[in-house]
C-alpha atoms as a PDB file:
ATOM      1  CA  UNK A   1     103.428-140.121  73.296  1.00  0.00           C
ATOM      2  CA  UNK A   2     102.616-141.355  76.732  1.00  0.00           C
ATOM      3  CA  UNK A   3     104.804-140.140  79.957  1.00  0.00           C
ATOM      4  CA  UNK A   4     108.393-142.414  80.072  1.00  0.00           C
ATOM      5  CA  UNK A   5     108.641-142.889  83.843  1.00  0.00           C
ATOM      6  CA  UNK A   6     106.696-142.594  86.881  1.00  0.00           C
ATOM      7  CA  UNK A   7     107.004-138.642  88.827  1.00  0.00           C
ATOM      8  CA  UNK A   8     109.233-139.013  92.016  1.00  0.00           C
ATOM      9  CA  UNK A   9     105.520-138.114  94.298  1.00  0.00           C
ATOM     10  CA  UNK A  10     104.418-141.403  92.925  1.00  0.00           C
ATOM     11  CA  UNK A  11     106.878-143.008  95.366  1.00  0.00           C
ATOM     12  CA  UNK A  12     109.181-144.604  92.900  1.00  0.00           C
ATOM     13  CA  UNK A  13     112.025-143.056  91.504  1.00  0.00           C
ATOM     14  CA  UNK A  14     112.238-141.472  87.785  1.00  0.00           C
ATOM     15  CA  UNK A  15     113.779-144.676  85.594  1.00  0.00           C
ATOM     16  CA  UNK A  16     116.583-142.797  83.096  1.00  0.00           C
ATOM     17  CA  UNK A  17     118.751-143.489  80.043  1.00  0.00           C
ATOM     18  CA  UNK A  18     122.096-143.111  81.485  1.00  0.00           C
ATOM     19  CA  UNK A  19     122.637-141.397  78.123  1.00  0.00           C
ATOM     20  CA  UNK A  20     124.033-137.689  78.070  1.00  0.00           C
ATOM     21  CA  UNK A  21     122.916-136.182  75.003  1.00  0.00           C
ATOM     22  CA  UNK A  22     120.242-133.441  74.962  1.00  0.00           C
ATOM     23  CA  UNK A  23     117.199-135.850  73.581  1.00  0.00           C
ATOM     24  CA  UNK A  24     117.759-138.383  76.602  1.00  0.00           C
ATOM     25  CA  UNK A  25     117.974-136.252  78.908  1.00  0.00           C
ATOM     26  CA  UNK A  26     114.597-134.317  77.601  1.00  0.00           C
ATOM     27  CA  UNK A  27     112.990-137.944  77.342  1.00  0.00           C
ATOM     28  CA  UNK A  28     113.852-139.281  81.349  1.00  0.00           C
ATOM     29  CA  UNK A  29     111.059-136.572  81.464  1.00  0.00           C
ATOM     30  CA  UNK A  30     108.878-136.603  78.586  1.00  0.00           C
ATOM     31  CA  UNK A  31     108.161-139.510  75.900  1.00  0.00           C
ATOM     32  CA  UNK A  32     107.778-142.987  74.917  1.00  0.00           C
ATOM     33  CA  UNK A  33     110.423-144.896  76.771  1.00  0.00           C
ATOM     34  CA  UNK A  34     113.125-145.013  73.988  1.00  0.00           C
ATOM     35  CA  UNK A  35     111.008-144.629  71.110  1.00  0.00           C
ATOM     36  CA  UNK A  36     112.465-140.654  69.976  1.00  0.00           C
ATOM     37  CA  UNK A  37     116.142-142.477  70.853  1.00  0.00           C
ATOM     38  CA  UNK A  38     115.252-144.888  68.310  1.00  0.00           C
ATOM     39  CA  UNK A  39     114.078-141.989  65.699  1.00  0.00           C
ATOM     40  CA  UNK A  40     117.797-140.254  66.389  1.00  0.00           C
ATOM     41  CA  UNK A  41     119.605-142.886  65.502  1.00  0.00           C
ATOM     42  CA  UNK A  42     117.736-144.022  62.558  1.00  0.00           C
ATOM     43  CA  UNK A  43     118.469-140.527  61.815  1.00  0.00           C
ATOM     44  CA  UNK A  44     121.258-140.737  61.332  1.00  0.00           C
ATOM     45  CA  UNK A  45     120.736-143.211  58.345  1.00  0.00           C
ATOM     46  CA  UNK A  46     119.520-146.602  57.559  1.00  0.00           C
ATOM     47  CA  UNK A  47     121.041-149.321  60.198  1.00  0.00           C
ATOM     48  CA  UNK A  48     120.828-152.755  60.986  1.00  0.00           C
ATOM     49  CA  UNK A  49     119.274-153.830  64.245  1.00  0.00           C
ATOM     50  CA  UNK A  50     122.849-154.859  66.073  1.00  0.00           C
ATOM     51  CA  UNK A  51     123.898-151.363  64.696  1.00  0.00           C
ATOM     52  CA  UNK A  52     121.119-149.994  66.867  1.00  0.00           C
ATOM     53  CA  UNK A  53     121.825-151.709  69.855  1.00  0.00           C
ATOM     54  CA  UNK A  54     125.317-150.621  68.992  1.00  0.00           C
ATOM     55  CA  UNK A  55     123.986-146.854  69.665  1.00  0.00           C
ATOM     56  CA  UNK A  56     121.543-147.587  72.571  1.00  0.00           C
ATOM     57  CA  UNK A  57     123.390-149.930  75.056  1.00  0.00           C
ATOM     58  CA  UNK A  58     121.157-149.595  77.710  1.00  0.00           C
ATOM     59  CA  UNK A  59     117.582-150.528  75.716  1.00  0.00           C
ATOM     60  CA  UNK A  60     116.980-154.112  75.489  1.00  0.00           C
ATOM     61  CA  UNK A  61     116.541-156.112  72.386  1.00  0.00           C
ATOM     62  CA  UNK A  62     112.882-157.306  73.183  1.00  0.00           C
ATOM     63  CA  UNK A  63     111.991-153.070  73.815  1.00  0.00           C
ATOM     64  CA  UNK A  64     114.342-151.950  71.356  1.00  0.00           C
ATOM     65  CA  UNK A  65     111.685-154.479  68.845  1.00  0.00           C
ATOM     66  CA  UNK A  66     108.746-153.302  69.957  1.00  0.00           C
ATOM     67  CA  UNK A  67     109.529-149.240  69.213  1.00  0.00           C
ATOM     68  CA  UNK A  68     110.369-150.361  65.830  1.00  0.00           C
ATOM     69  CA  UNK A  69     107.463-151.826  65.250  1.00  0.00           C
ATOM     70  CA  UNK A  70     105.683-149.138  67.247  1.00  0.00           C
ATOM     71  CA  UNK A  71     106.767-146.597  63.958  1.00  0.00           C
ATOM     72  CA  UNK A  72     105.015-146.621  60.642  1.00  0.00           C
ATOM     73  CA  UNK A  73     108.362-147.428  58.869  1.00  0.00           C
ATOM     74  CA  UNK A  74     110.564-144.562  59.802  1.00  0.00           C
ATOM     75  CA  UNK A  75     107.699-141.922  59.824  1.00  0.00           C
ATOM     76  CA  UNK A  76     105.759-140.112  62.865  1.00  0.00           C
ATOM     77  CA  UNK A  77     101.842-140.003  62.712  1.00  0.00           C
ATOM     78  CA  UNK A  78      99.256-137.687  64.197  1.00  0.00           C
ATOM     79  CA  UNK A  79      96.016-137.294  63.100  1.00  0.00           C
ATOM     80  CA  UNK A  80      93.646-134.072  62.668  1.00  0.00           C
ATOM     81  CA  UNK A  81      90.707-132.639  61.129  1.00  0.00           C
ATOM     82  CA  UNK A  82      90.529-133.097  56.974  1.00  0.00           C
ATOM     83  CA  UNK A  83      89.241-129.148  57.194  1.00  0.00           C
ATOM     84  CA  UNK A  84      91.622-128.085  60.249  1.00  0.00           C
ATOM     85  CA  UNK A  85      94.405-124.806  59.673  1.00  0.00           C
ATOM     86  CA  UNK A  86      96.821-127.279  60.791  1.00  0.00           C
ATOM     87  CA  UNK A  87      95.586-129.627  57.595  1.00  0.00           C
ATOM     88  CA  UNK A  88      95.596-126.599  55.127  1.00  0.00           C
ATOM     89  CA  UNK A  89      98.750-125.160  56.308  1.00  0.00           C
ATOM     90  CA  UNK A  90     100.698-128.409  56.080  1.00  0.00           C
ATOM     91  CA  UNK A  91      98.967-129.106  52.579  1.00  0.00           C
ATOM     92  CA  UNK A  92     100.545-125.719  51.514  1.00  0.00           C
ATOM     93  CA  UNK A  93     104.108-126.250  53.308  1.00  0.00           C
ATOM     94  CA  UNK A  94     104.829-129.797  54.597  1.00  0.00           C
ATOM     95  CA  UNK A  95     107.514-128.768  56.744  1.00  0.00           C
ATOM     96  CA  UNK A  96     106.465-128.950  60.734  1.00  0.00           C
ATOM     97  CA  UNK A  97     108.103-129.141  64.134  1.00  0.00           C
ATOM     98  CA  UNK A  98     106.582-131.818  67.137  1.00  0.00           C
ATOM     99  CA  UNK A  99     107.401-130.620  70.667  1.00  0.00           C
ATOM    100  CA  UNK A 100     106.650-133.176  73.518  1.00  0.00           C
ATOM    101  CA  UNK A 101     106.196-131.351  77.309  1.00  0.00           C
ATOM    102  CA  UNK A 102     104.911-132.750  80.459  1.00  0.00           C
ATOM    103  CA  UNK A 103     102.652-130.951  82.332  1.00  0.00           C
ATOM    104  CA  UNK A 104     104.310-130.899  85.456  1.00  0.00           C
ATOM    105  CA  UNK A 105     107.950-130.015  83.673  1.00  0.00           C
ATOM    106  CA  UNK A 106     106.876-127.340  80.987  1.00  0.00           C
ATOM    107  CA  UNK A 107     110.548-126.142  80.888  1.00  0.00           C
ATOM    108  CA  UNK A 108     111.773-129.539  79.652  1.00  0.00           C
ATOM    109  CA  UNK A 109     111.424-130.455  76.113  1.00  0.00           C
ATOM    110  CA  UNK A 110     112.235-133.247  73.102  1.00  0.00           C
ATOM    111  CA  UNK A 111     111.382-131.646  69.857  1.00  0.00           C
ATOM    112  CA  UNK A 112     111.247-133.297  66.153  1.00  0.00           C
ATOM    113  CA  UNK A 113     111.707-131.442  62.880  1.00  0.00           C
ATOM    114  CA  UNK A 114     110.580-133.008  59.360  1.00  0.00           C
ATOM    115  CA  UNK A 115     108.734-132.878  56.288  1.00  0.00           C
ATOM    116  CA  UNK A 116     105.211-134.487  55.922  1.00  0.00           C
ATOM    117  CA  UNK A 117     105.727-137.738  53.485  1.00  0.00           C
ATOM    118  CA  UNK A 118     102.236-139.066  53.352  1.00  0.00           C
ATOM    119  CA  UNK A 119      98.588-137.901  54.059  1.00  0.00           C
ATOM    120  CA  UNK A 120      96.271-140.812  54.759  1.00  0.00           C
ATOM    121  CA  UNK A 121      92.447-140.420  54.468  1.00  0.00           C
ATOM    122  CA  UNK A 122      89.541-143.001  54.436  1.00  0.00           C
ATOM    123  CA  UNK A 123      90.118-146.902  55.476  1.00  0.00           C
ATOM    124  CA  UNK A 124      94.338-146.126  55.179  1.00  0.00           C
ATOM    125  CA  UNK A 125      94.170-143.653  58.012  1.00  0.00           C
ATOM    126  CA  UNK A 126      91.157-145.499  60.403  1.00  0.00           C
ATOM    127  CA  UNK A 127      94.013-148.421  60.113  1.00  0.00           C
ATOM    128  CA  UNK A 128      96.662-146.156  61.806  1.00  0.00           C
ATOM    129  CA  UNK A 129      94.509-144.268  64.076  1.00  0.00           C
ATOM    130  CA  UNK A 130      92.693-147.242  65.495  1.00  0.00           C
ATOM    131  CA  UNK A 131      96.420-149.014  65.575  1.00  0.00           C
ATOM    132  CA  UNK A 132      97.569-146.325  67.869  1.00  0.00           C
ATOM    133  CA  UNK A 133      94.117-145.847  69.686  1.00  0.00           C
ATOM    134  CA  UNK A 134      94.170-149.731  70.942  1.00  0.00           C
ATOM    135  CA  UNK A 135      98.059-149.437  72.258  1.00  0.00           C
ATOM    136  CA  UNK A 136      96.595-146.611  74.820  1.00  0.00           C
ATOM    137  CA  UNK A 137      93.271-146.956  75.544  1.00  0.00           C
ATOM    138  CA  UNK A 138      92.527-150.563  74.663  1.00  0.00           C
ATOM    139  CA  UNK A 139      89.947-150.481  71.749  1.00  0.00           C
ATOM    140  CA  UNK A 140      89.202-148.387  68.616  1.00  0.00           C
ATOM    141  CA  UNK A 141      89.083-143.809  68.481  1.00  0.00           C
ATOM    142  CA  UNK A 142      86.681-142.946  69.944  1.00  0.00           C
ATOM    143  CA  UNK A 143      85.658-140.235  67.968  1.00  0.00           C
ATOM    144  CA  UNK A 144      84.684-141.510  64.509  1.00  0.00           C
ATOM    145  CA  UNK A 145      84.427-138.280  62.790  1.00  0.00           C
ATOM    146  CA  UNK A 146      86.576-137.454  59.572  1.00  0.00           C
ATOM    147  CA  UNK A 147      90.004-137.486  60.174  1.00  0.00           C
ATOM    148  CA  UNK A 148      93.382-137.385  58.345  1.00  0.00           C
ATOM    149  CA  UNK A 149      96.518-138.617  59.167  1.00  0.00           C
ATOM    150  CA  UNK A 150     100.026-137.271  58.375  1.00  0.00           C
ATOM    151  CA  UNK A 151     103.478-139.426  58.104  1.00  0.00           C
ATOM    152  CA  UNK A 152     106.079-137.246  58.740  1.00  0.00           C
ATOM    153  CA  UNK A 153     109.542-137.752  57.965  1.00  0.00           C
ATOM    154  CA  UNK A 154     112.152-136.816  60.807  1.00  0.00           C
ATOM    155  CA  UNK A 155     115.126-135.044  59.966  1.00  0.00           C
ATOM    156  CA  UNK A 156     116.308-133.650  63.541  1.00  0.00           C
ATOM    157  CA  UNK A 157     115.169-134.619  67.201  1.00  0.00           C
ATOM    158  CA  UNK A 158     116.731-132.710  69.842  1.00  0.00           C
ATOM    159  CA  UNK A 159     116.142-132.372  74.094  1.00  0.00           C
ATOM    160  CA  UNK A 160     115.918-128.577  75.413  1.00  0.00           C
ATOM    161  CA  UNK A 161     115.606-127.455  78.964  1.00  0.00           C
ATOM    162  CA  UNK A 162     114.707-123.742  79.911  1.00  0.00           C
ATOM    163  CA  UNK A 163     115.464-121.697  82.926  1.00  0.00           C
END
């Protein structure tokens, strides 16, 4: 996930949710502007789109769109090694948690728990990872060694701040 808004030494102030609960407030730090607010209400159980909008006041429609699309259906994906301990020890227990941190704000934190739904090898998982690759850097991963990708499926997302 790529940094929300811009640090206050940047000379602009921090954009925000206006939202209070614990993820929001975790996200005006870390994370994809809106797209773990999208995952907690989806959450939450299958809704329409004016249902979302319903739950997220302040995201437009035309951003609100494009994090939906950003998912692969309702799933997470990362990507690692075929041969990796991470690979083996989800292949033995697919339960895992994600936590997103910033650098510069290591106390602050939005975390995701699921299950792994789906592991992707071969042409199936080039299609995500080079889908994801070209929204950051502009063109296909780099690094064309084997990989695998996991689809996990979210079952809580929560904001935590320390100290």
């Amino acid at each position: 996930m790529r940094v929300g808004g811009l640090p206050a030494s940047a000379g602009r102030a921090m954009r925000t949710y206006g939202d209070r609960c614990g993820i929001a407030r975790a996200l005006d730090i870390v994370g994809e502007r809106w797209a773990l607010l999208v995952v907690r209400e989806l959450l939450l159980g299958p809704k329409r789109f004016t249902d979302l909008r319903a739950g997220l006041p302040n995201v437009g429609p035309d951003v609100l769109a494009q994090r939906l699309r950003d998912l692969e259906g309702d799933r997470i994906a990362f990507l690692t090694g075929p041969g990796s301990r991470k690979a083996r020890n989800l292949d033995r227990d697919p339960r895992l948690a994600i936590s997103i941190t910033r650098q510069d704000q290591p106390y602050q934190m939005a975390q995701v728990r699921g299950r792994v739904a789906e592991r992707l090898e071969g042409d199936a998982a080039w299609k995500v990872i080079d889908r994801i690759s070209h929204k950051y850097i502009g063109q296909p991963y780099p690094m064309r060694t084997d990989r695998v990708v996991f689809l996990v499926e979210p079952e809580r997302a929560w904001g935590q701040t320390f100290g």
